[in-house]
Structure formats: C-alpha cells, structure tokens
Protein backbone atom coordinates (compact mmCIF):
# COMPACT_ATOMS: atom_id res chain seq x y z
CA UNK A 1 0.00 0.00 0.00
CA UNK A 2 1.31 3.62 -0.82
CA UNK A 3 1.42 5.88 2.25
CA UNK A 4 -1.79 7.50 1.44
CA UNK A 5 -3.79 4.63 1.59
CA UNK A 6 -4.00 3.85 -1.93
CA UNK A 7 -2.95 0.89 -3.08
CA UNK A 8 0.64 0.87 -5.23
CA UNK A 9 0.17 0.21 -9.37
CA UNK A 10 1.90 -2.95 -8.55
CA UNK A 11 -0.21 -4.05 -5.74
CA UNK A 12 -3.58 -4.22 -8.52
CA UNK A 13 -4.72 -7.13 -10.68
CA UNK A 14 -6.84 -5.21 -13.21
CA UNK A 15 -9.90 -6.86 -14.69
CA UNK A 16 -10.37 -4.73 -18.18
CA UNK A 17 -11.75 -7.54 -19.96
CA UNK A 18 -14.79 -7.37 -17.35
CA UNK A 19 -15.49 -3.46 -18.03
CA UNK A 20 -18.65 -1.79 -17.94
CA UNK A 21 -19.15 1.01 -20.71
CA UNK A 22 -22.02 2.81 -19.38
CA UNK A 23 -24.31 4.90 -21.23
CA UNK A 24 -22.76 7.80 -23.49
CA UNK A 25 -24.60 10.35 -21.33
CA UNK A 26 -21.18 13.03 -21.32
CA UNK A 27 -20.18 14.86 -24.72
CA UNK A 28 -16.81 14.51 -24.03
CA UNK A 29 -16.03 11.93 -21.84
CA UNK A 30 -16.77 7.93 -22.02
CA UNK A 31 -17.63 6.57 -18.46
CA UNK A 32 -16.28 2.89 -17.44
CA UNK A 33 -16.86 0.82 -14.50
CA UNK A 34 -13.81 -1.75 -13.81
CA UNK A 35 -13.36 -3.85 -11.16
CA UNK A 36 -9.78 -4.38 -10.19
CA UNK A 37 -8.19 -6.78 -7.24
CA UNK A 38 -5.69 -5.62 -4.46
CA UNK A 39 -3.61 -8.30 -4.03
CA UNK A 40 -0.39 -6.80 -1.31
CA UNK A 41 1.30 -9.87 0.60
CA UNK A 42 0.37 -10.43 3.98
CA UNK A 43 -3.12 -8.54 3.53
CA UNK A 44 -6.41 -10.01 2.80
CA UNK A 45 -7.81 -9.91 -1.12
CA UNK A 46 -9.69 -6.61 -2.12
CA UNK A 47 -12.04 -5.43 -4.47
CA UNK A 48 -11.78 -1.76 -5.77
CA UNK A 49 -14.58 -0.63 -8.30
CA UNK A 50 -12.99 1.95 -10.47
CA UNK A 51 -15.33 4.67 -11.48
CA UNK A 52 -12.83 6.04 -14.76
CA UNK A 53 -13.75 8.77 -16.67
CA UNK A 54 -12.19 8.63 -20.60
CA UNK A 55 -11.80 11.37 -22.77
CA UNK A 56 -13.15 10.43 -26.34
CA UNK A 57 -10.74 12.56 -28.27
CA UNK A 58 -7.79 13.30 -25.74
CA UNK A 59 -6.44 10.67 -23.75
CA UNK A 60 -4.43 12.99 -21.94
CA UNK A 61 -7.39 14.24 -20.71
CA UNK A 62 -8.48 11.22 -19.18
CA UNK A 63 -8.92 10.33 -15.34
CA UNK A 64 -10.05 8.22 -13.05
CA UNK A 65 -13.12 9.46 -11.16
CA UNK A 66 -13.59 7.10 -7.67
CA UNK A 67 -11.99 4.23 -6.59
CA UNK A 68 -14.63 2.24 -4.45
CA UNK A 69 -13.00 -0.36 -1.89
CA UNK A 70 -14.51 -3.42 -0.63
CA UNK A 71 -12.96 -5.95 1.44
CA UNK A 72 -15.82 -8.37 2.24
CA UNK A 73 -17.91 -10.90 0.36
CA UNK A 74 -20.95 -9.25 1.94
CA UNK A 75 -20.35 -5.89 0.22
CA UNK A 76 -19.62 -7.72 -3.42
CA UNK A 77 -23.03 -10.13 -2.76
CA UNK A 78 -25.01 -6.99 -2.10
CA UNK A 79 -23.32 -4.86 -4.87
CA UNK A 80 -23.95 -8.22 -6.91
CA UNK A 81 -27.61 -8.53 -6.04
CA UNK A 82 -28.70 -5.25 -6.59
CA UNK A 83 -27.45 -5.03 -10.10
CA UNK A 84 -29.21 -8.37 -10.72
CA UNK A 85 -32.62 -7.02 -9.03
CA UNK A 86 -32.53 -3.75 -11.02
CA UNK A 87 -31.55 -5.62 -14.72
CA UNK A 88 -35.09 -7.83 -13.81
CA UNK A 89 -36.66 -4.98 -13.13
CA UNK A 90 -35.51 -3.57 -16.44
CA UNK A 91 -36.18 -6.71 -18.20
CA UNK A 92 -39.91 -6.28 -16.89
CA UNK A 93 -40.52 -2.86 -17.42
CA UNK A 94 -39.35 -3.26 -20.89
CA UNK A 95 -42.24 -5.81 -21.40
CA UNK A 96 -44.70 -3.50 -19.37
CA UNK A 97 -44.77 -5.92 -16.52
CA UNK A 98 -44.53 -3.69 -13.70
CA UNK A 99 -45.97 -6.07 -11.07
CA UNK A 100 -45.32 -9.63 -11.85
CA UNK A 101 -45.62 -12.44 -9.43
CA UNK A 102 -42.87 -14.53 -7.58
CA UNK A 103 -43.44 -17.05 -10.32
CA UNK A 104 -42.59 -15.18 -13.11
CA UNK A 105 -39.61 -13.20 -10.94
CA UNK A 106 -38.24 -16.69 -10.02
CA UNK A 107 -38.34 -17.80 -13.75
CA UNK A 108 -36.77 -14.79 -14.53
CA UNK A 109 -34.19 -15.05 -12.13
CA UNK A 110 -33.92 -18.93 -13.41
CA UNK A 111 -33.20 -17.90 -16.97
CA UNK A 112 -31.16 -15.72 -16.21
CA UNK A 113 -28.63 -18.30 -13.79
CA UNK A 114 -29.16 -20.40 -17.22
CA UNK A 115 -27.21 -18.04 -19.11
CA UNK A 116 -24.67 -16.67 -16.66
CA UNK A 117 -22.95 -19.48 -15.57
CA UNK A 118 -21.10 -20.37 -18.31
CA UNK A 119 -19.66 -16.61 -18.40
CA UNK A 120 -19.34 -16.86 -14.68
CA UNK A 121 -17.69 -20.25 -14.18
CA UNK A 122 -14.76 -19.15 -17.22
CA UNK A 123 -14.51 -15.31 -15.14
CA UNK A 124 -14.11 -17.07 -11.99
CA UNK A 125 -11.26 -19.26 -13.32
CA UNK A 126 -9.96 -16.27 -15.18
CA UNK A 127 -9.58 -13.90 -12.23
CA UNK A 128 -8.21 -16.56 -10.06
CA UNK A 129 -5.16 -17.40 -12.67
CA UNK A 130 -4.38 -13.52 -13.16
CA UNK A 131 -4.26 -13.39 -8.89
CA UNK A 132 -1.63 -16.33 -9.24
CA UNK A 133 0.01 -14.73 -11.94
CA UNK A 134 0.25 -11.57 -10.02
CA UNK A 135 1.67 -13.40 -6.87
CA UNK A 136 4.43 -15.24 -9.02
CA UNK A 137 5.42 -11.89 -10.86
CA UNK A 138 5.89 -9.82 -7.31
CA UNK A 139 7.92 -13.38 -6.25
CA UNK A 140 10.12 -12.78 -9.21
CA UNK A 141 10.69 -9.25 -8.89
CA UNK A 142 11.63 -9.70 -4.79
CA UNK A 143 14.39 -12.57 -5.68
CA UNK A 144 15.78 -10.28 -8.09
CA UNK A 145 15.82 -7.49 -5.27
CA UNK A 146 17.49 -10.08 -2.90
C-alpha cells in the first residue's frame, strides 16, 4: 500500500476484460466501471470498483473518477444482487410488466442463472489465474531485489 492509503500500481490485478461502458450520457467523456483486485502480501484480497472517466478525443485528458473499496464478500453479494434485481426490473418494465408475481420473478431469475454461468464459471477461473500470476510476478521481482 502507498502511504496514502491507496494501493501501489503494482499491488492491482486489473480486470479490463470485465469493463462496464455505461451509457454515453457526457459529450466529451466515455464513463467505465472496472473492477480491479488488491492483491499486497500479507493482507487479505480486495475489491476496488474503479469509477474512470475517458476522454473520447484526448487521452491525456483522461482520469479516473472514484476508486470504491470493498474488502468483504458481503459488500460484493449486495453490490452483486442489486445489479441483478434492477436488470429484472428492467427486463420487466421493458415488457410492461410492472408487477409480476414470484413465479414469473423466479423464472426470470432462473433464466437468467441459465445463461450466466457459463460466463461466470470461465470469469471465476480467469480472475483466479491472473491473482496467481500476479503473486508469481511480485515473487520474481523480490528474488531479483534479494
């Protein structure tokens, strides 16, 4: 960890290949949501949501926004459920179903596991080889320091 708190460049296992464009709402700027790791030895695995803001003609002009840190399970579940409540919601309203029963939200929810675990089962195994990857490049770099 750097003195202020924030974790070193070399302390993060970024994710970009799980990014979040979200809507072009800004006419100059691009707005991502990335989840990185912060993996520093002898401290517990963290999640930081990056809140980065991209500038679509000058990428000097780009910065990151918020850095949102979460070091429990709890946090990512809730983060996790939310998003999934809200996209059924979306799902419903765009078929003007605004009050559907626990049926139809169950089958939705169903469908929805269906489709997901395929992309979650290869993004689990994905994020756990770049955290080994990480650990065995910081390994490297302190025998060379030795």
């Amino acid at each position: 960890m750097a003195e202020n708190g924030n974790p070193k460049p070399s302390s993060l296992v970024m994710l970009p290949y799980r990014e979040i464009q979200c809507d072009d709402t800004l006419r100059e700027f691009t707005q991502v949501l990335r989840f990185d790791l912060v993996d520093v030895k002898g401290e517990p695995l963290r999640v930081q949501l990056l809140l980065d803001r991209r500038h679509k003609l000058n990428r000097g002009l780009s910065k990151p926004v918020a850095y949102f840190r979460m070091s429990s399970t709890e946090q990512l579940v809730k983060l996790a459920n939310t998003a999934l409540a809200c996209a059924v919601a979306l799902a419903f309203n765009e078929v003007n179903l605004l009050e559907p029963t626990d049926d139809q939200v169950r089958n939705a929810l169903r469908s929805h596991w269906q489709m997901a675990q395929v992309d979650l089962l290869y993004a689990v195994k994905t994020i756990l080889r770049d955290v080994k990857l990480h650990r065995m490049a910081l390994e490297r770099i302190a025998d060379v320091h030795v």
